[in-house]
N, C-alpha and C. Protein backbone atom coordinates (compact mmCIF):
# COMPACT_ATOMS: atom_id res chain seq x y z
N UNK A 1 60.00 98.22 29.41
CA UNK A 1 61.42 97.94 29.37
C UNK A 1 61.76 96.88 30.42
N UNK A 2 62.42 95.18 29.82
CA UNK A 2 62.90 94.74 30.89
C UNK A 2 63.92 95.36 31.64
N UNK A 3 64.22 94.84 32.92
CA UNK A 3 64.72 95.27 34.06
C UNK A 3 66.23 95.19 33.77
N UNK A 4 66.54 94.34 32.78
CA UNK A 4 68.46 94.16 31.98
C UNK A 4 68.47 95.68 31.40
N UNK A 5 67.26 96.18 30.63
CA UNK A 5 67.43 96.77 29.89
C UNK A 5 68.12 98.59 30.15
N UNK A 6 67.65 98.87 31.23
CA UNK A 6 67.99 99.46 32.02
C UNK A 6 69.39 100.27 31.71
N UNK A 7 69.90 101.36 31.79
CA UNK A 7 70.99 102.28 31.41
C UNK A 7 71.73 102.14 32.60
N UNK A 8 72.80 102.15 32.79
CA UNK A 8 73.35 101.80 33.74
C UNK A 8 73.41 103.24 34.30
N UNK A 9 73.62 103.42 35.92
CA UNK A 9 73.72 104.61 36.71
C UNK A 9 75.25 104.82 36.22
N UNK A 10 75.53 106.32 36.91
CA UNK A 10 76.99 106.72 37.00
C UNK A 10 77.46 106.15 38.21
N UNK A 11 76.78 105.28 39.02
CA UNK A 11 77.53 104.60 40.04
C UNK A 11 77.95 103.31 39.56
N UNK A 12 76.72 102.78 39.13
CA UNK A 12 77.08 101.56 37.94
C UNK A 12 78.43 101.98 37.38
N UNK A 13 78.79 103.05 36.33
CA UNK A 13 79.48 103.18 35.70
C UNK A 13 80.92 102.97 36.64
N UNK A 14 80.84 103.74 37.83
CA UNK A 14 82.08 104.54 38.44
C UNK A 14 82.48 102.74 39.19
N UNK A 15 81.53 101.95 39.80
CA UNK A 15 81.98 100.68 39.96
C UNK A 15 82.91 100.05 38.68
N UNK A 16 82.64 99.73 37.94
CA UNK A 16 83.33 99.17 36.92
C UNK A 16 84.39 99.92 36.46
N UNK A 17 84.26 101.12 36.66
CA UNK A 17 85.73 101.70 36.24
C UNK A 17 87.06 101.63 37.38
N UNK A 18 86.33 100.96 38.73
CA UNK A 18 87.12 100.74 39.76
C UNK A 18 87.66 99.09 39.70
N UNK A 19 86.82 98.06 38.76
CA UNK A 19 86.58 97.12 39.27
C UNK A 19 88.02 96.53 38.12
N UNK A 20 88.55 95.61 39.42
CA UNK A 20 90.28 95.22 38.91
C UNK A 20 89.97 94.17 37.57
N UNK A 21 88.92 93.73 37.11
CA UNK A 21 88.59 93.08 36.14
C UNK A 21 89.77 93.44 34.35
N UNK A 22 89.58 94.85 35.02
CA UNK A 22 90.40 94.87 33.44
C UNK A 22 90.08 95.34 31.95
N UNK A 23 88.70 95.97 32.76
CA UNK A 23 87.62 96.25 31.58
C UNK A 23 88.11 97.88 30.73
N UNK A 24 87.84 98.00 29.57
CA UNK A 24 87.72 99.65 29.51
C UNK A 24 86.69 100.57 29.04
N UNK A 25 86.43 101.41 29.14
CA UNK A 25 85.27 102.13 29.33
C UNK A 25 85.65 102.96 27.81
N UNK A 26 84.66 103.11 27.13
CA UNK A 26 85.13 104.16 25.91
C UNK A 26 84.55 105.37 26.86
N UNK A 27 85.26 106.80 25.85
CA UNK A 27 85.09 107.80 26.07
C UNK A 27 83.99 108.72 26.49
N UNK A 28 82.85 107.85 26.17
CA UNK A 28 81.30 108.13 26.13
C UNK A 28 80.64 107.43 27.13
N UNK A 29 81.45 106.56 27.75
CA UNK A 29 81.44 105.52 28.66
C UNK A 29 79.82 104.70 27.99
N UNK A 30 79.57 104.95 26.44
CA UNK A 30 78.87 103.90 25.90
C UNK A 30 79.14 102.07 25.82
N UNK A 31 80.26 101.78 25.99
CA UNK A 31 81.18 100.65 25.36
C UNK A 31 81.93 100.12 26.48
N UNK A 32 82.12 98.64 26.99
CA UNK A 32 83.40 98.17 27.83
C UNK A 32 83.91 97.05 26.91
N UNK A 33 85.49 97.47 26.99
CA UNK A 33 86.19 96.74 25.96
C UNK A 33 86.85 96.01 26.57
N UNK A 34 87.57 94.63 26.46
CA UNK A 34 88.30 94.12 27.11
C UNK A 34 89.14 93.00 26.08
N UNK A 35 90.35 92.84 25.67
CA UNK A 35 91.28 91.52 24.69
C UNK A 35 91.60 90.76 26.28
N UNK A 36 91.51 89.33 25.55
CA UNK A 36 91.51 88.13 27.04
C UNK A 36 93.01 88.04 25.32
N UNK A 37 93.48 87.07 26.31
CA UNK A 37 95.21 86.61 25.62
C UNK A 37 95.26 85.19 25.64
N UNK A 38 95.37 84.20 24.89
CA UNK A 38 95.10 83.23 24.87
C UNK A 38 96.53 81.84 24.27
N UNK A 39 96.73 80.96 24.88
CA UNK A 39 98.06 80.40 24.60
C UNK A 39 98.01 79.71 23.28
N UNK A 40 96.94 79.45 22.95
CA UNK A 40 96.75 78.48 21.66
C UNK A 40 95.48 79.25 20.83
N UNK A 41 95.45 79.36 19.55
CA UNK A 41 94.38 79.44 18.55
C UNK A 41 92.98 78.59 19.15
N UNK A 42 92.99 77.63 19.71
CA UNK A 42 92.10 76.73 19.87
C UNK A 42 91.44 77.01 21.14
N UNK A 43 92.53 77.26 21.75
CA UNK A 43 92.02 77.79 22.84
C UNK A 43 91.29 79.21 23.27
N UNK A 44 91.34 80.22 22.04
CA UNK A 44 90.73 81.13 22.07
C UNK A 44 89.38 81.20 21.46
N UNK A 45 89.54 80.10 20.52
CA UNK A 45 88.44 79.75 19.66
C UNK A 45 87.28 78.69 21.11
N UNK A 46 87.59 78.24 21.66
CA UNK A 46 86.61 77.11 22.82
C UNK A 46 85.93 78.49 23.59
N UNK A 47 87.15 79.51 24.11
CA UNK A 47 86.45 80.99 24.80
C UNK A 47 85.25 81.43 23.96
N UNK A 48 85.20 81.79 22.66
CA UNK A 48 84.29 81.99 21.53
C UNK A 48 83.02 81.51 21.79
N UNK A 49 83.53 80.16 21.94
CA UNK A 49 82.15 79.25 21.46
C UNK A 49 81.43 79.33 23.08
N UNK A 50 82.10 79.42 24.35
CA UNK A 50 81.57 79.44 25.10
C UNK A 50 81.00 80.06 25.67
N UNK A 51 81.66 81.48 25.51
CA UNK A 51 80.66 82.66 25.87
C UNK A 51 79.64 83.47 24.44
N UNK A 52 79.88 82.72 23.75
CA UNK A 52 78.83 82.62 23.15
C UNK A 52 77.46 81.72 23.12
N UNK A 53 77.45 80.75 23.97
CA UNK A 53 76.03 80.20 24.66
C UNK A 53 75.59 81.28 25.79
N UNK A 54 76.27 81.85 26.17
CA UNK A 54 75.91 82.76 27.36
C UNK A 54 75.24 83.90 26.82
N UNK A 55 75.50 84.42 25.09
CA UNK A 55 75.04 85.63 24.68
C UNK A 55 73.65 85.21 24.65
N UNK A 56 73.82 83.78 23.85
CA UNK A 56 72.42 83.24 23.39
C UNK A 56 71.39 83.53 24.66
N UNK A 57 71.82 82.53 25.62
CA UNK A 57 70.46 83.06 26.70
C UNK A 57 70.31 84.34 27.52
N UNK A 58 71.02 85.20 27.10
CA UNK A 58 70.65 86.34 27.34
C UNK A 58 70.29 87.54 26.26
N UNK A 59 70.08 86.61 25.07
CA UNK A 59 69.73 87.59 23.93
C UNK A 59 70.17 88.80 24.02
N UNK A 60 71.96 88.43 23.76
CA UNK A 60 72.77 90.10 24.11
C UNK A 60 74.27 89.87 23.98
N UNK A 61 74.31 90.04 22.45
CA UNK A 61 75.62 89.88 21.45
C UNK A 61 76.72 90.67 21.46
N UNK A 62 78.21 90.31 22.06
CA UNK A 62 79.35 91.01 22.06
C UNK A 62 79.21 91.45 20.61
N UNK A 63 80.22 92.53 19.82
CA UNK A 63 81.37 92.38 19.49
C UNK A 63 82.66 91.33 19.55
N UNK A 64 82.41 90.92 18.84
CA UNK A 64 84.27 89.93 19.06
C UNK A 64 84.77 90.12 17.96
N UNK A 65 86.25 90.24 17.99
CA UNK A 65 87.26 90.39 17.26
C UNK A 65 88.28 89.19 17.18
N UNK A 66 88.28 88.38 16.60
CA UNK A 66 89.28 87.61 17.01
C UNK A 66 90.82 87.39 16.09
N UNK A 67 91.96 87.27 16.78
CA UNK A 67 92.85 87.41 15.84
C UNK A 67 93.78 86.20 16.34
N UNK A 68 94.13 85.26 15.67
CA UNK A 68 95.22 84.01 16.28
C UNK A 68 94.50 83.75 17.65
N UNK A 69 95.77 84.24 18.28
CA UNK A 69 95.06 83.85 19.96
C UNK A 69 94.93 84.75 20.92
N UNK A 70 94.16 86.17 20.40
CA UNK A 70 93.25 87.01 20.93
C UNK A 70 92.16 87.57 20.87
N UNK A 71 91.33 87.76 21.51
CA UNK A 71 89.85 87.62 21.75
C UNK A 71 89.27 89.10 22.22
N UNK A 72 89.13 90.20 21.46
CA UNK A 72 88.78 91.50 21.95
C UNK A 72 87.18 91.45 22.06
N UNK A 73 86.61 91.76 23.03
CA UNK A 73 85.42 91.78 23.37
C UNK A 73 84.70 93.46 23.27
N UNK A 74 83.76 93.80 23.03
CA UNK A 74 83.02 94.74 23.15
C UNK A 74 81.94 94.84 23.29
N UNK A 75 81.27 95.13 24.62
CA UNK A 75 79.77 94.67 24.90
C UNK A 75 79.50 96.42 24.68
N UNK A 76 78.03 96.42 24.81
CA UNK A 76 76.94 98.10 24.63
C UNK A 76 75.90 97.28 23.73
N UNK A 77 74.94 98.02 24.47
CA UNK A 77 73.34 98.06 24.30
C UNK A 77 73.45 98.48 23.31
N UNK A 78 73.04 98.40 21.88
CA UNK A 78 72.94 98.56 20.40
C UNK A 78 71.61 99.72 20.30
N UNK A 79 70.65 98.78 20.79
CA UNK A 79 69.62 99.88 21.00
C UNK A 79 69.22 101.34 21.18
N UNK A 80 69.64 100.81 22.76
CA UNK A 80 69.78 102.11 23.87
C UNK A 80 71.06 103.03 23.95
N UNK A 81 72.64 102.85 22.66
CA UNK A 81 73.14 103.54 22.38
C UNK A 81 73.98 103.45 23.73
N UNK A 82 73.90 102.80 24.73
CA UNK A 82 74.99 103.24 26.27
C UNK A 82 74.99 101.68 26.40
N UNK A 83 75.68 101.91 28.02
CA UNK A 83 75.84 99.94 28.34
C UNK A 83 74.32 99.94 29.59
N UNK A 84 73.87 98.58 29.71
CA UNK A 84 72.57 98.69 30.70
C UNK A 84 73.45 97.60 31.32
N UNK A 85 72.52 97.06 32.31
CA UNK A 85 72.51 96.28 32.97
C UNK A 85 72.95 94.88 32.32
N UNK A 86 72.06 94.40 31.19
CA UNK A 86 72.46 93.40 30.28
C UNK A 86 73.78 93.50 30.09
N UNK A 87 74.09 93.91 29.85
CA UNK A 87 76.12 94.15 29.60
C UNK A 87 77.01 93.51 30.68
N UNK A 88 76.21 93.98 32.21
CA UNK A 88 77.00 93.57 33.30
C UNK A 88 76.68 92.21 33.04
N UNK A 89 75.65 91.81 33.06
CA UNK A 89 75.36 90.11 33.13
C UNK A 89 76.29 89.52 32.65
N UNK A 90 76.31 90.01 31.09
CA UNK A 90 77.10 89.52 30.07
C UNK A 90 78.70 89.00 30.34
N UNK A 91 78.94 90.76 31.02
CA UNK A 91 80.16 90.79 31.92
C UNK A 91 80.59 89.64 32.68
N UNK A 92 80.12 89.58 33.57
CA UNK A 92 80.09 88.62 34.48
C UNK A 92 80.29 87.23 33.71
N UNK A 93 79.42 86.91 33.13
CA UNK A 93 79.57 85.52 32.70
C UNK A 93 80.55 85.13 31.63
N UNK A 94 81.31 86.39 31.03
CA UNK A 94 82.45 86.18 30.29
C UNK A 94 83.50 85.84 31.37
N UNK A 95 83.67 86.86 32.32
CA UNK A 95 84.65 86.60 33.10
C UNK A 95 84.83 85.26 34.12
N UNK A 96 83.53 84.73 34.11
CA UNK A 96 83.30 83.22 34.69
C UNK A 96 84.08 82.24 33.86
N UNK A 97 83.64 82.43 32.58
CA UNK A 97 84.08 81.49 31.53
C UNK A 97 85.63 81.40 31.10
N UNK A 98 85.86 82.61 31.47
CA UNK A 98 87.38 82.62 30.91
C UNK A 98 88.09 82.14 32.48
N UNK A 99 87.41 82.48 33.34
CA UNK A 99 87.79 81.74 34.67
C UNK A 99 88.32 80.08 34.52
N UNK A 100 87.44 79.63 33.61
CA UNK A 100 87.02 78.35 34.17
C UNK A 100 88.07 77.48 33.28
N UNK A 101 87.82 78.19 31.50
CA UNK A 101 89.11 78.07 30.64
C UNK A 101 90.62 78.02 31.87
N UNK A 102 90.78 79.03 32.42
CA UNK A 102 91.82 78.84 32.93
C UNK A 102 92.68 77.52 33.91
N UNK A 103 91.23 77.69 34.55
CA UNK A 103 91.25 76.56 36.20
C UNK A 103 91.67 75.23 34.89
N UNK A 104 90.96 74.85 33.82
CA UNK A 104 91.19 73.44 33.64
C UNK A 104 92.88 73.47 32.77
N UNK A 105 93.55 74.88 32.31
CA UNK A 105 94.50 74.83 31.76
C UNK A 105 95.55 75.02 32.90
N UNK A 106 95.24 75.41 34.09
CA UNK A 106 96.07 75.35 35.18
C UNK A 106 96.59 73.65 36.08
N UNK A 107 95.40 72.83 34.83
CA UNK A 107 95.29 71.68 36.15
C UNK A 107 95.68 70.37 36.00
């Protein structure tokens, strides 16, 4: 088992359920869900495409939902049935991206 692959601890878990990100935890705490809100269609669609190069090199595919100009995300290990480590990565680099979407619509 790579080292992403990994089940996340209940400390793992209990971090992210603290962490102001915005994330939500399903009931099974299998699943973190999160809708980003977006001002334009186009602009939710560039979020898409971008954190979708990020799934690619980490061989580790949201859920996305997309509707006009919102973007519901749902990461979990398909496999392993819970969220691992891979998820946080994932995590992370969504929340970079939608970072960055922002900084250039702020500027």
């Amino acid at each position: 088992m790579h080292k992403h692959d990994k089940p996340l601890t209940k400390r793992d878990i209990q971090k992210l359920e603290k962490s102001p990100l915005g994330w939500s935890l399903t009931a099974k705490n299998t699943k973190l869900v999160k809708t980003f809100t977006f001002d334009t269609h186009i602009d939710a669609l560039i979020f898409i495409a971008r954190l979708t190069v990020h799934a690619e090199l980490l061989q580790h595919h949201p859920d996305i939902t997309f509707t006009y100009a919102k973007v519901k995300i749902t990461l979990t290990s398909h496999e392993q049935k819970t969220l691992t480590k891979k998820d946080v990565a994932l995590l992370s680099r969504i929340e970079k991206t939608h970072a960055k979407l922002h900084e250039v619509d702020n500027d």
